[in-house]
C-alpha atoms as a PDB file:
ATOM      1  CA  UNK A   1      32.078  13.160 -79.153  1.00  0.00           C
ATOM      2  CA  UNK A   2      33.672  11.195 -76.269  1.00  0.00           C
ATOM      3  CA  UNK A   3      34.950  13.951 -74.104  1.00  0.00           C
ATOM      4  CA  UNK A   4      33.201  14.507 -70.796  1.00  0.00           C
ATOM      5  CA  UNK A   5      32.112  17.618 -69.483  1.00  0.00           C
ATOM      6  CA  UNK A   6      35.383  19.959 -68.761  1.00  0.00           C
ATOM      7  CA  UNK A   7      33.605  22.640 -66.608  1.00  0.00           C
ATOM      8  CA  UNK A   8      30.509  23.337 -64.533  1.00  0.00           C
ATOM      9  CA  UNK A   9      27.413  25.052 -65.624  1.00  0.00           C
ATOM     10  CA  UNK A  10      27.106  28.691 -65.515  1.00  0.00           C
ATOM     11  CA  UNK A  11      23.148  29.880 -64.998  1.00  0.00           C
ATOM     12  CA  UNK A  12      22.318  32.326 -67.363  1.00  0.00           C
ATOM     13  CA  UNK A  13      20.036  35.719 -67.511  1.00  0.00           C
ATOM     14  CA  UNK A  14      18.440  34.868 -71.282  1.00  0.00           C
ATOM     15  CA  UNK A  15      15.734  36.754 -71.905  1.00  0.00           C
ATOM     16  CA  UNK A  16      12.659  35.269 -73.809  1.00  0.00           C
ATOM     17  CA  UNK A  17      10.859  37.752 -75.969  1.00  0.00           C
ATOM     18  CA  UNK A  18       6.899  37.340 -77.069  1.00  0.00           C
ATOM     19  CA  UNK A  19       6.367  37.328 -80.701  1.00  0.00           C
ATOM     20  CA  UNK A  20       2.952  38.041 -82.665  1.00  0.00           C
ATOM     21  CA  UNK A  21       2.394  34.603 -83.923  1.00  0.00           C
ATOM     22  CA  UNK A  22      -0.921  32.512 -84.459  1.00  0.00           C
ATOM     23  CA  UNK A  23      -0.975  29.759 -81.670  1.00  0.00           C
ATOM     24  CA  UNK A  24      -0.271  26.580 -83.057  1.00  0.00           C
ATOM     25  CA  UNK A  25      -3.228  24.048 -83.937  1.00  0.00           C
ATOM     26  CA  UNK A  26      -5.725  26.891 -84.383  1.00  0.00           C
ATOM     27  CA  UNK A  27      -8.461  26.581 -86.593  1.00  0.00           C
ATOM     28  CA  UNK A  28      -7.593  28.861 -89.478  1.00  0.00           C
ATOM     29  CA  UNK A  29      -7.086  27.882 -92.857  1.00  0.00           C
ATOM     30  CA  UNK A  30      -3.994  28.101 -92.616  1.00  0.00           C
ATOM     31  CA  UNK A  31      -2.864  25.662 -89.988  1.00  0.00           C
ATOM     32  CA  UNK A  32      -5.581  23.863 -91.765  1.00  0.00           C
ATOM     33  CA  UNK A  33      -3.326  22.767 -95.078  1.00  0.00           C
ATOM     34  CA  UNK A  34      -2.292  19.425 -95.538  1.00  0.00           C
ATOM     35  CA  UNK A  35       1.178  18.856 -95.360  1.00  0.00           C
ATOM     36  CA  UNK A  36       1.136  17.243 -98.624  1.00  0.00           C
ATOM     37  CA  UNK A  37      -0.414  17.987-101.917  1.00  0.00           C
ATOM     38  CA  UNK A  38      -1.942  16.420-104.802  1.00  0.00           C
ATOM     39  CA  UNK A  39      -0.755  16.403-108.321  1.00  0.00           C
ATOM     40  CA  UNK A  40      -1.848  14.849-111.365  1.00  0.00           C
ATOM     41  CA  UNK A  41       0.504  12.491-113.488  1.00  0.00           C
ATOM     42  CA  UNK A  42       0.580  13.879-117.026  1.00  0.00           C
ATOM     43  CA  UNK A  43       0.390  11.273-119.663  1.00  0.00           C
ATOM     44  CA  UNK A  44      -0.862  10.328-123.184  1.00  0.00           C
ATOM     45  CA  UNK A  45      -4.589  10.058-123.704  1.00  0.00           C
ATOM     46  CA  UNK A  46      -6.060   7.269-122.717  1.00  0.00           C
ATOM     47  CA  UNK A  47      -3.428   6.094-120.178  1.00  0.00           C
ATOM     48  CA  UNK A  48      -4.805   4.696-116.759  1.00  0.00           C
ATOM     49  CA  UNK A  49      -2.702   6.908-114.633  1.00  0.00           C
ATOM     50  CA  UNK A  50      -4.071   8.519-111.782  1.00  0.00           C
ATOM     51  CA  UNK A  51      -4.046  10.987-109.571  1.00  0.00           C
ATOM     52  CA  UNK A  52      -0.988  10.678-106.759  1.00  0.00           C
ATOM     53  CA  UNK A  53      -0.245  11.851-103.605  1.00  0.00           C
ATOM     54  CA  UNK A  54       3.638  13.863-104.258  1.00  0.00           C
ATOM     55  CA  UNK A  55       5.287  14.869-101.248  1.00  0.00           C
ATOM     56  CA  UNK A  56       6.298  17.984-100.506  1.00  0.00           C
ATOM     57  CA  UNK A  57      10.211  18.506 -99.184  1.00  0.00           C
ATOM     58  CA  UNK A  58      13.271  17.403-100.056  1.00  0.00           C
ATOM     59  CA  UNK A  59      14.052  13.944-102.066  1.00  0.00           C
ATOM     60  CA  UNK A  60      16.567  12.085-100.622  1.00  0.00           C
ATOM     61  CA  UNK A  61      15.722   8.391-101.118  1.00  0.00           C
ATOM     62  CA  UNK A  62      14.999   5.337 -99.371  1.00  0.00           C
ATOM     63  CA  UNK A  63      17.267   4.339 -96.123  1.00  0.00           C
ATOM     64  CA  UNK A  64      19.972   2.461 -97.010  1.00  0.00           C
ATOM     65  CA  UNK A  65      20.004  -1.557 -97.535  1.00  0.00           C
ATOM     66  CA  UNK A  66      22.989  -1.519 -95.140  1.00  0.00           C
ATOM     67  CA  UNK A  67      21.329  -1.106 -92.428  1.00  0.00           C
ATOM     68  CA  UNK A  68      19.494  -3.869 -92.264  1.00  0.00           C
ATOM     69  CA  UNK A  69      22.542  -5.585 -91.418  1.00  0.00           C
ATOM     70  CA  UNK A  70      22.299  -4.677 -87.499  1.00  0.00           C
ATOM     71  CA  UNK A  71      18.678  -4.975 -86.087  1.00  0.00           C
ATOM     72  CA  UNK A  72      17.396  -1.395 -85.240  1.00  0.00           C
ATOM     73  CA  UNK A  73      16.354  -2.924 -81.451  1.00  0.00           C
ATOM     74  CA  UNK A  74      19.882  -3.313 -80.950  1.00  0.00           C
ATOM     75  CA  UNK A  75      21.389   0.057 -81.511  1.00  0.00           C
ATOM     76  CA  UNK A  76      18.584   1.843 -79.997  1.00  0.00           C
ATOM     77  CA  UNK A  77      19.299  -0.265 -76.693  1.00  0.00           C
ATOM     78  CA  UNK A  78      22.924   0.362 -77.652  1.00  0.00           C
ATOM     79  CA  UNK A  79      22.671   4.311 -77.642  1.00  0.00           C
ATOM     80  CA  UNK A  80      20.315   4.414 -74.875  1.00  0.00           C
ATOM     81  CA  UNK A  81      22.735   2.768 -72.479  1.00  0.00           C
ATOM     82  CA  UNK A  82      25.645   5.439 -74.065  1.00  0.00           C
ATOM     83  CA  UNK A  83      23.451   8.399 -73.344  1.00  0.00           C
ATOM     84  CA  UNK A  84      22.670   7.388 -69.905  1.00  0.00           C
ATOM     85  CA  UNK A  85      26.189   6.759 -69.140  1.00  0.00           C
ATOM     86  CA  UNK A  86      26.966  10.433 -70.392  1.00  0.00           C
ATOM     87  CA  UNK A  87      24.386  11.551 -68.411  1.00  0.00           C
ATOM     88  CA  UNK A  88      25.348  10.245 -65.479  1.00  0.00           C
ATOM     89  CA  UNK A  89      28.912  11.752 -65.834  1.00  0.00           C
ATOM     90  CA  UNK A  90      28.092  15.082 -66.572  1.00  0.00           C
ATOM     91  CA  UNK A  91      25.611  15.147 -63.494  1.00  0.00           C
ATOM     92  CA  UNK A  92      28.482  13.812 -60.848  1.00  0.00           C
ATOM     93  CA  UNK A  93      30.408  16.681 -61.963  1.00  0.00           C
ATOM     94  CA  UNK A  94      27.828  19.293 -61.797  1.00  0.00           C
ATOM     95  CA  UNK A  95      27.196  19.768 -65.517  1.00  0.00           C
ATOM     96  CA  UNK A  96      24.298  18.505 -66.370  1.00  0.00           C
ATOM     97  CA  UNK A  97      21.801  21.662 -66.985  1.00  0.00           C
ATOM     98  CA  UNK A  98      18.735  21.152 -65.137  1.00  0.00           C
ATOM     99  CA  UNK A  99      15.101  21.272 -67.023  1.00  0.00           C
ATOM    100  CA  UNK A 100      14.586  25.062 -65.275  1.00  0.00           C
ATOM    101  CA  UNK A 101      18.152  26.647 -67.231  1.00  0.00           C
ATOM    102  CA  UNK A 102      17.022  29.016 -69.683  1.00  0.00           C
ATOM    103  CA  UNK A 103      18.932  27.361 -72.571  1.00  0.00           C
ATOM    104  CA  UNK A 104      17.061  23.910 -71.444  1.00  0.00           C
ATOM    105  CA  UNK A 105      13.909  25.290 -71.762  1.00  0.00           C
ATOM    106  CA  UNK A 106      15.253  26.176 -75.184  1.00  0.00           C
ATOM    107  CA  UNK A 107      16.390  22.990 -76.550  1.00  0.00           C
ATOM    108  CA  UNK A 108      13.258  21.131 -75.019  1.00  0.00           C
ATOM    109  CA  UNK A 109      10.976  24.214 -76.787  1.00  0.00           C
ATOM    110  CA  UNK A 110      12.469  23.889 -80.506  1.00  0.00           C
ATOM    111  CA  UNK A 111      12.836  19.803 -80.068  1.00  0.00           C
ATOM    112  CA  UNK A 112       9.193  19.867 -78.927  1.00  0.00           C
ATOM    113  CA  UNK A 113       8.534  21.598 -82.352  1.00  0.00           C
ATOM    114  CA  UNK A 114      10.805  19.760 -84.461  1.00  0.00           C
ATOM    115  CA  UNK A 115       9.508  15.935 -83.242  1.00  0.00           C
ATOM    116  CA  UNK A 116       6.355  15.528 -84.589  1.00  0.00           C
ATOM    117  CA  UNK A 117       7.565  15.950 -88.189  1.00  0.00           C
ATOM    118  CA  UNK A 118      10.194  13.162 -87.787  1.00  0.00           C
ATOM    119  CA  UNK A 119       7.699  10.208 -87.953  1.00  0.00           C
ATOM    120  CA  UNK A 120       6.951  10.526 -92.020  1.00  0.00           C
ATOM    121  CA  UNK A 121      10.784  10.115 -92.293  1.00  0.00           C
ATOM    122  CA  UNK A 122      10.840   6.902 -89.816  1.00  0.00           C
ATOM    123  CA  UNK A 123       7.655   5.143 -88.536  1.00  0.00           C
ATOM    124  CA  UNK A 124       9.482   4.251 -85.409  1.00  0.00           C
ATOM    125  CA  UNK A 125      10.642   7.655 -84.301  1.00  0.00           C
ATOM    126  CA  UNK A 126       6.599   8.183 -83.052  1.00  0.00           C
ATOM    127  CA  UNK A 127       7.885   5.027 -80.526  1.00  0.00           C
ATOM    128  CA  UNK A 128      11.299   6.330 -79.322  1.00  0.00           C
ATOM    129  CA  UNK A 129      11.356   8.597 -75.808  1.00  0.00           C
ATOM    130  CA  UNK A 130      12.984  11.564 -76.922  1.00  0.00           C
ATOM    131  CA  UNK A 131      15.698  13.126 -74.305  1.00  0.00           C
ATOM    132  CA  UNK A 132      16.975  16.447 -75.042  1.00  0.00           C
ATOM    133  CA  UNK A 133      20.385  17.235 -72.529  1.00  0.00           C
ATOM    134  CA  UNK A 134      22.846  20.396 -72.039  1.00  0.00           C
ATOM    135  CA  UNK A 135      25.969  19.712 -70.853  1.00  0.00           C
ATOM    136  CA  UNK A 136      27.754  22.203 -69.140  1.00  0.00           C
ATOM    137  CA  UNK A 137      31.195  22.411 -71.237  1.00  0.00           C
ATOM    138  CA  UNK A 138      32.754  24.709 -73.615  1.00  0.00           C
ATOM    139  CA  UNK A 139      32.972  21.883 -76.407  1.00  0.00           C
ATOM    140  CA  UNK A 140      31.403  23.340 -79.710  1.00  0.00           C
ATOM    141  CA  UNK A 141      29.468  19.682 -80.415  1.00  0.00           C
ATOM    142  CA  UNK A 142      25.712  18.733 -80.200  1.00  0.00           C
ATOM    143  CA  UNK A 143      24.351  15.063 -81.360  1.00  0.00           C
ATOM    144  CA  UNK A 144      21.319  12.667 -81.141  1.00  0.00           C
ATOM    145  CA  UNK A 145      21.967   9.296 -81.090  1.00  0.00           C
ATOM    146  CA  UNK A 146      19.266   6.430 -82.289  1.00  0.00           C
ATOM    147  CA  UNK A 147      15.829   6.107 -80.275  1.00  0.00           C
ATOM    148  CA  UNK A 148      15.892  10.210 -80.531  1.00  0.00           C
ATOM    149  CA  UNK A 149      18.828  10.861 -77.737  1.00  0.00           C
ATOM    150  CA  UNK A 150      19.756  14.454 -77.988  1.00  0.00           C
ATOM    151  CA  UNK A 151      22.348  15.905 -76.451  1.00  0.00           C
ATOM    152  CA  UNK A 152      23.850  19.947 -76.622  1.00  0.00           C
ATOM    153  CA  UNK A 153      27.063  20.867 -75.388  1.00  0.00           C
ATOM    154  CA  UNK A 154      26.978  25.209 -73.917  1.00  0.00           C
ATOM    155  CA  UNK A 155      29.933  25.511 -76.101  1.00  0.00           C
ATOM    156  CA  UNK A 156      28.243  25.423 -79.517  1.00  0.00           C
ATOM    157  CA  UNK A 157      25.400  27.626 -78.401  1.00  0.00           C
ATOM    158  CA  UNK A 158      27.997  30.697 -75.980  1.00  0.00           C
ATOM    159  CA  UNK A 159      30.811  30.537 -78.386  1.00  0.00           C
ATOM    160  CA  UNK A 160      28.639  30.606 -81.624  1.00  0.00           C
ATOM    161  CA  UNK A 161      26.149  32.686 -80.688  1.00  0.00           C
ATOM    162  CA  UNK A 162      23.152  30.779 -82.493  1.00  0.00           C
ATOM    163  CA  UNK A 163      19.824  32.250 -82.698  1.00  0.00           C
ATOM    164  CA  UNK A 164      16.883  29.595 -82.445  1.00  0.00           C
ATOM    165  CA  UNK A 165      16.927  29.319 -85.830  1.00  0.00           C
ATOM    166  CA  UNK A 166      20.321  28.193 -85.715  1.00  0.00           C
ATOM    167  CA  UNK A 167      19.886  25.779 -83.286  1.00  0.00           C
ATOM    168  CA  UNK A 168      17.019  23.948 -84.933  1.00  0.00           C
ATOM    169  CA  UNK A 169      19.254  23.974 -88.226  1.00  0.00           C
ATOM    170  CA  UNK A 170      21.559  22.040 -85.673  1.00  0.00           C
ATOM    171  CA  UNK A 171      18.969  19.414 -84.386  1.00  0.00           C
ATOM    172  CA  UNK A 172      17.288  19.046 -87.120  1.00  0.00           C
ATOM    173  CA  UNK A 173      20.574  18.199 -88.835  1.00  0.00           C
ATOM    174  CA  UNK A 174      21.289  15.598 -85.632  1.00  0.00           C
ATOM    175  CA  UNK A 175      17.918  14.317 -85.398  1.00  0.00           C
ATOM    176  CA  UNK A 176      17.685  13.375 -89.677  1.00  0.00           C
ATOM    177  CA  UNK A 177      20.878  11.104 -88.452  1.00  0.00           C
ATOM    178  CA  UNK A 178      18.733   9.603 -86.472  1.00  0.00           C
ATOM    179  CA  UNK A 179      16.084   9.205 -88.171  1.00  0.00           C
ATOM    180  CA  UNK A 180      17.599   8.236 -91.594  1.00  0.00           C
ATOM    181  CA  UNK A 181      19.752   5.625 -89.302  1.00  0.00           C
ATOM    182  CA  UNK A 182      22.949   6.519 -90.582  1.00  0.00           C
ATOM    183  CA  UNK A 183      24.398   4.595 -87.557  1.00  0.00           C
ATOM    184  CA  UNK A 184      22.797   1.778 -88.432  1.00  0.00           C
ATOM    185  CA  UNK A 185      23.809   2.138 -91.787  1.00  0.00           C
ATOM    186  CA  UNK A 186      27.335   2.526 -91.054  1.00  0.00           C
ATOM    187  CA  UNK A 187      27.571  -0.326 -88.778  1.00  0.00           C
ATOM    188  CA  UNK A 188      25.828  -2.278 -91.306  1.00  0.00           C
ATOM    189  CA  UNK A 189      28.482  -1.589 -94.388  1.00  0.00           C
ATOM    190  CA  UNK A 190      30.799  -2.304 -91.495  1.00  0.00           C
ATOM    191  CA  UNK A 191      29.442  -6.197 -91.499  1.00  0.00           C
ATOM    192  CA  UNK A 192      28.977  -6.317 -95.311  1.00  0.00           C
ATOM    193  CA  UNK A 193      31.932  -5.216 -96.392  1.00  0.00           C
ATOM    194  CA  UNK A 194      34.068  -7.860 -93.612  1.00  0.00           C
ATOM    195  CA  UNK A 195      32.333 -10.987 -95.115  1.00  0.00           C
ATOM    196  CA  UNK A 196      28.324 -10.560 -95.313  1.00  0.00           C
ATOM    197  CA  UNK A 197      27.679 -12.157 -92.193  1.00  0.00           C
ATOM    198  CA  UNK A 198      24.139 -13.286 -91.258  1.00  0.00           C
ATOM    199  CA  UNK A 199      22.083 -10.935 -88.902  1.00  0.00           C
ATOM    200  CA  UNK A 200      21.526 -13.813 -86.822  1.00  0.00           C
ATOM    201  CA  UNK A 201      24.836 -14.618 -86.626  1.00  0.00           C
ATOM    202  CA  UNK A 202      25.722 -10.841 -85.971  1.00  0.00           C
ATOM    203  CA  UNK A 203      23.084 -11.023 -82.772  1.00  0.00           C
ATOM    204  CA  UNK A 204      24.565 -13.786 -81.370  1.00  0.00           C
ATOM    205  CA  UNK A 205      28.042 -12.161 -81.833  1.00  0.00           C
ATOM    206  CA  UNK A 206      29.552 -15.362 -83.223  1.00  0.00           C
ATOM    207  CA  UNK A 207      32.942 -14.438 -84.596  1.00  0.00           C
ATOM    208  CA  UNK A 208      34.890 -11.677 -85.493  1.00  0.00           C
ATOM    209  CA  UNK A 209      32.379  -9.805 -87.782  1.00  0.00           C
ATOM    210  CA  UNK A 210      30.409  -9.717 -84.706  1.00  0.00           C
ATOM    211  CA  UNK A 211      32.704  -8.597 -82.472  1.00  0.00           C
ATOM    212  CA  UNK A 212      33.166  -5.964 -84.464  1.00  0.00           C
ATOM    213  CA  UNK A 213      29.124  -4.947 -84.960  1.00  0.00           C
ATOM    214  CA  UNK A 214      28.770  -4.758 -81.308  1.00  0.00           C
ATOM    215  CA  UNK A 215      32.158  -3.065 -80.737  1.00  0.00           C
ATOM    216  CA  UNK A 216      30.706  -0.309 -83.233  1.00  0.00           C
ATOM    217  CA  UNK A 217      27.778  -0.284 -81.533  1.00  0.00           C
ATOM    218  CA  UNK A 218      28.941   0.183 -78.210  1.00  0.00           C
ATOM    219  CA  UNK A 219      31.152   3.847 -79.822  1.00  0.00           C
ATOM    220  CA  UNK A 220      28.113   5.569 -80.998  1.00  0.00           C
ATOM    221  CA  UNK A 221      29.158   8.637 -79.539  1.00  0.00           C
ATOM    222  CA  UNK A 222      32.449   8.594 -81.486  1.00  0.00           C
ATOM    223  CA  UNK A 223      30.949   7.043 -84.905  1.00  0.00           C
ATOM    224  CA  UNK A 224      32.007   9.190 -87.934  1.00  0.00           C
ATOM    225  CA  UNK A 225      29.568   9.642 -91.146  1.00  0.00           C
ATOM    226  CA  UNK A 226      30.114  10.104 -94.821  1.00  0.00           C
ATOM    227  CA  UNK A 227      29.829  12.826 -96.799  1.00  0.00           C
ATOM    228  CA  UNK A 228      26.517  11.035 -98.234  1.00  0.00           C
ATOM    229  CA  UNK A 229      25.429  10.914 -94.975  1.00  0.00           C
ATOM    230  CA  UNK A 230      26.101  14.357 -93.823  1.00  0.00           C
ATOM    231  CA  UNK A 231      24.685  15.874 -96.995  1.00  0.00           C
ATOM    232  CA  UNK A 232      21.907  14.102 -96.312  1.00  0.00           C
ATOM    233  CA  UNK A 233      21.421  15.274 -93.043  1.00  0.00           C
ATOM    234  CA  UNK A 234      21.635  18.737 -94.165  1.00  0.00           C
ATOM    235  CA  UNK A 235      18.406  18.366 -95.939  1.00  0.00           C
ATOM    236  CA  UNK A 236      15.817  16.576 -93.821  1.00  0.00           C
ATOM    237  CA  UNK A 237      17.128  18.475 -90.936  1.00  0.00           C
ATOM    238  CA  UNK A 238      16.189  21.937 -93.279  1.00  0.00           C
ATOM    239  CA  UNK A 239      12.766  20.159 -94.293  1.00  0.00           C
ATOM    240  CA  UNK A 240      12.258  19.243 -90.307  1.00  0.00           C
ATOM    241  CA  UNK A 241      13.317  22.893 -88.888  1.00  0.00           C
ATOM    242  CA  UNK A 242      11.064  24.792 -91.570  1.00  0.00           C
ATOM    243  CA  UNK A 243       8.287  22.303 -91.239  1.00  0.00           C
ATOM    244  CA  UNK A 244       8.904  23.369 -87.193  1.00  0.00           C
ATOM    245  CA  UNK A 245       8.396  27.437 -88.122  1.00  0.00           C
ATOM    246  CA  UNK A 246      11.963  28.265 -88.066  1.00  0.00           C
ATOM    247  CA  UNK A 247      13.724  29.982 -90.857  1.00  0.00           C
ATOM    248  CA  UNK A 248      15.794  27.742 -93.445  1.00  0.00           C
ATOM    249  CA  UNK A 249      17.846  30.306 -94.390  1.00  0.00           C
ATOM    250  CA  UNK A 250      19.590  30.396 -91.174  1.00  0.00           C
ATOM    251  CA  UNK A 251      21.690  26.949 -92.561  1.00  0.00           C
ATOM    252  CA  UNK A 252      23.836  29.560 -94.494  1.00  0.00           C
ATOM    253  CA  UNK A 253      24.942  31.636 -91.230  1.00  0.00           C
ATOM    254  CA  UNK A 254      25.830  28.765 -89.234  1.00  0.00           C
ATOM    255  CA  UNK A 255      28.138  27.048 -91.490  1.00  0.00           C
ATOM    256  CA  UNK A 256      29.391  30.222 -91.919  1.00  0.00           C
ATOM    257  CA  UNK A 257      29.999  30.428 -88.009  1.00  0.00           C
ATOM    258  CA  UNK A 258      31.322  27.162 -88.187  1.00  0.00           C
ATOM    259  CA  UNK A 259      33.689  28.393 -90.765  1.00  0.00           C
ATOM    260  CA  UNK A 260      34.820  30.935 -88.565  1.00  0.00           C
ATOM    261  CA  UNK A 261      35.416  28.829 -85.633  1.00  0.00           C
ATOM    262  CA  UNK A 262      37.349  26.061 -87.488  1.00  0.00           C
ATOM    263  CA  UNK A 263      40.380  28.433 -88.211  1.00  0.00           C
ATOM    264  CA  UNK A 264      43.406  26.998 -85.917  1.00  0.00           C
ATOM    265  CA  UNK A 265      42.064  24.397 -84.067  1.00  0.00           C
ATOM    266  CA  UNK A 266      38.926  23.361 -85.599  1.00  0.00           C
ATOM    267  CA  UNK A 267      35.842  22.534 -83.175  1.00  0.00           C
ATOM    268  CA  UNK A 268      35.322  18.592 -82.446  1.00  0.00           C
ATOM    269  CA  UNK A 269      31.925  19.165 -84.156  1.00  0.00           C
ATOM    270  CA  UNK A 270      33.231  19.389 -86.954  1.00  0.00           C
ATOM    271  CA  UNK A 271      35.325  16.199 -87.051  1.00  0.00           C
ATOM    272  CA  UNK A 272      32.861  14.447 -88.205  1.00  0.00           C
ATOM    273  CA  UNK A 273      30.558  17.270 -89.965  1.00  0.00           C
ATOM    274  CA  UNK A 274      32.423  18.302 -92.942  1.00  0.00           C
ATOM    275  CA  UNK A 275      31.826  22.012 -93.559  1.00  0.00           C
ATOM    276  CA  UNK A 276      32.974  24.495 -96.239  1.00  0.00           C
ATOM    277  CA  UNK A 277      31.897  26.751 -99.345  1.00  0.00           C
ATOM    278  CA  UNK A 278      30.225  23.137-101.439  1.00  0.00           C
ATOM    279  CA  UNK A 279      27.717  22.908 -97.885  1.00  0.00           C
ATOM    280  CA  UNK A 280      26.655  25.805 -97.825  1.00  0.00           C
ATOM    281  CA  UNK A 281      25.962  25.932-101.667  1.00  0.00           C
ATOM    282  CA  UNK A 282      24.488  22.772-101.318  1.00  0.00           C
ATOM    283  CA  UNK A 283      21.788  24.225 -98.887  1.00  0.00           C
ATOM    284  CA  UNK A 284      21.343  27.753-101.009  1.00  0.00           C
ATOM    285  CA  UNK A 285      20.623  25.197-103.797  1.00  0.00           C
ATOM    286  CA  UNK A 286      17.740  23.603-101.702  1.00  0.00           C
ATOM    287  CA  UNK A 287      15.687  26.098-100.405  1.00  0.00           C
ATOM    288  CA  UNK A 288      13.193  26.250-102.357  1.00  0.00           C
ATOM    289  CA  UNK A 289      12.464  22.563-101.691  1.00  0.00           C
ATOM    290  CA  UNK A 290      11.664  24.116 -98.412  1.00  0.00           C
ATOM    291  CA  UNK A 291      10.455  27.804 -98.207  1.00  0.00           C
ATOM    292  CA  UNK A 292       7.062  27.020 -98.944  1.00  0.00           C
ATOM    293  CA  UNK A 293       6.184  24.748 -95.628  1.00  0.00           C
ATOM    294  CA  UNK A 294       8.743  27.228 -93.470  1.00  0.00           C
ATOM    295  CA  UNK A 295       6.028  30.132 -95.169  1.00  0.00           C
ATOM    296  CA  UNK A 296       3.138  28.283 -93.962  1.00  0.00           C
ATOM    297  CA  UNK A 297       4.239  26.953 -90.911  1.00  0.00           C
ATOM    298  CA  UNK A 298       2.966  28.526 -87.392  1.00  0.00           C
ATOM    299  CA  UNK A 299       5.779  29.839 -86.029  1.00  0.00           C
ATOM    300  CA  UNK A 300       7.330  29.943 -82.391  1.00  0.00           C
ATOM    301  CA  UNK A 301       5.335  32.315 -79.956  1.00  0.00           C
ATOM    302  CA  UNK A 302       8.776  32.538 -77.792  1.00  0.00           C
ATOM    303  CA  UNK A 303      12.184  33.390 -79.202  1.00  0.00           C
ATOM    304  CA  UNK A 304      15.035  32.354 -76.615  1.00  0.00           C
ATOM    305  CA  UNK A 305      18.325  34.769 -76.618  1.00  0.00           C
ATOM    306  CA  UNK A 306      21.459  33.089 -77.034  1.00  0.00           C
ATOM    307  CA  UNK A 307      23.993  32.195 -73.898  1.00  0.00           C
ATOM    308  CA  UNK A 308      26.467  35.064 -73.036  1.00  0.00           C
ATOM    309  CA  UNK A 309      29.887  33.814 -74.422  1.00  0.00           C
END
């Protein structure tokens, strides 16, 4: 994820096509359901159990006890520095896509939709000042780094041809690393695993260990995740796109594009996003976790048409 931009942008002639769709945060009853539902716990007679509030979604777990290892300030600040830097390189050479391109208004449109569902998956995301960026290069790659820094290359969306429900498979996918701070996380095992080193000692960088903490902070646009971790991702980012109105499903035909575009020289993307016939099992296996809030979710009022390739 540490190439720079390789060409200008092109402007594009995407068309945006109306849909019939109720207007989000109307007062029917059906933008009117809670989010979660109640269940009762069965048990014998006489027990003291309750009723309790069960979440609806995927189950994934708690965030891991790794990442407490690196304080979350510190690779926010970390990746907000990175992102401005790319930023600021794409934009000297022309690349970065202004807010009026068509596939701008795009990303900025789904992320918009996608957002307000991350905070039940990380009380700080409702802090963080999302940034959603095009870059103007053919590289088939899109990321978001900690604090909620997004970032799509024209590549992934021209040469893949995604629909929107593609794309926010994509985000979604990004933003869960985020959110589930799998950076964190990996920087964290990083310090365990070379000698448990205090976190205060890590902050102050004293010694080796944290030399190596910041050094890992300082690549987050190069920082590779685990199977664990990309599995992971899979499924918030499917609970986070249907919760969003866009269609699950669509997890299945972009792998399978990814598939396609991995034969010879496989994309950078995929260098650190394993792909193959087990993912996209994995994600047929957890739909119905998910069809239910993508059924009654409001759905986008403007569908975007991909790049031309």
């Amino acid at each position: 994820m540490n190439q720079t931009p390789e060409s200008s942008f092109v402007t594009d002639a995407e068309i945006t096509t109306r849909v019939d769709a109720h207007p989000g945060g109307c007062g029917c009853p059906l933008h009117q359901r809670r989010l979660f539902t109640r269940l009762l716990v069965a048990g014998a007679a006489g027990s003291a159990a309750g009723p309790l509030l069960a979440r609806e979604g995927v189950e994934v777990g708690g965030i891991s006890k790794f990442a407490k290892f690196y304080p979350a300030d510190q690779v926010e600040a970390d990746a907000g520095r990175q992102y401005t830097q790319l930023r600021q390189e794409a934009q000297s050479k022309g690349a970065l896509a202004p807010p009026e391109h068509p596939q701008m208004r795009r990303l900025d449109a789904i992320a918009q939709r996608l957002i307000p569902f991350t905070h039940a998956w990380n009380p700080r995301a409702k802090n963080w000042k999302w940034e959603v960026s095009l870059i103007g290069a053919k590289t088939i790659n899109a990321f978001c780094m900690p604090g909620g820094k997004i970032a799509f290359y024209h590549g992934i969306l021209a040469q893949l041809q995604l629909d929107d429900d593609e794309v926010a498979m994509i985000m979604g996918h990004e933003m869960a690393h985020a959110v589930r701070e799998h950076a964190r996380e990996r920087i964290g095992k990083t310090i365990a695993t070379r000698g448990g080193i205090s976190i205060a000692a890590s902050l102050l960088g004293l010694g080796e260990l944290g030399r190596a903490a910041a050094d890992m902070g300082g690549q987050l646009l190069t920082l590779k995740f685990g199977r664990e971790d990309e599995t992971e991702a899979d499924l918030v980012g499917m609970e986070l796109a249907a919760r969003g109105g866009y269609n699950p499903r669509a997890g299945i035909s972009l792998w399978q594009k990814m598939a396609a575009a991995s034969k010879g020289a496989p994309p950078q993307f995929l260098s650190t996003h394993p792909s193959g016939t087990t993912r996209i099992a994995d994600i047929e296996a957890a739909l119905p976790q998910v069809t239910g809030l993508y059924a009654r979710a409001p759905k986008p009022g403007v569908r975007f048409q991909p790049p031309k390739a």
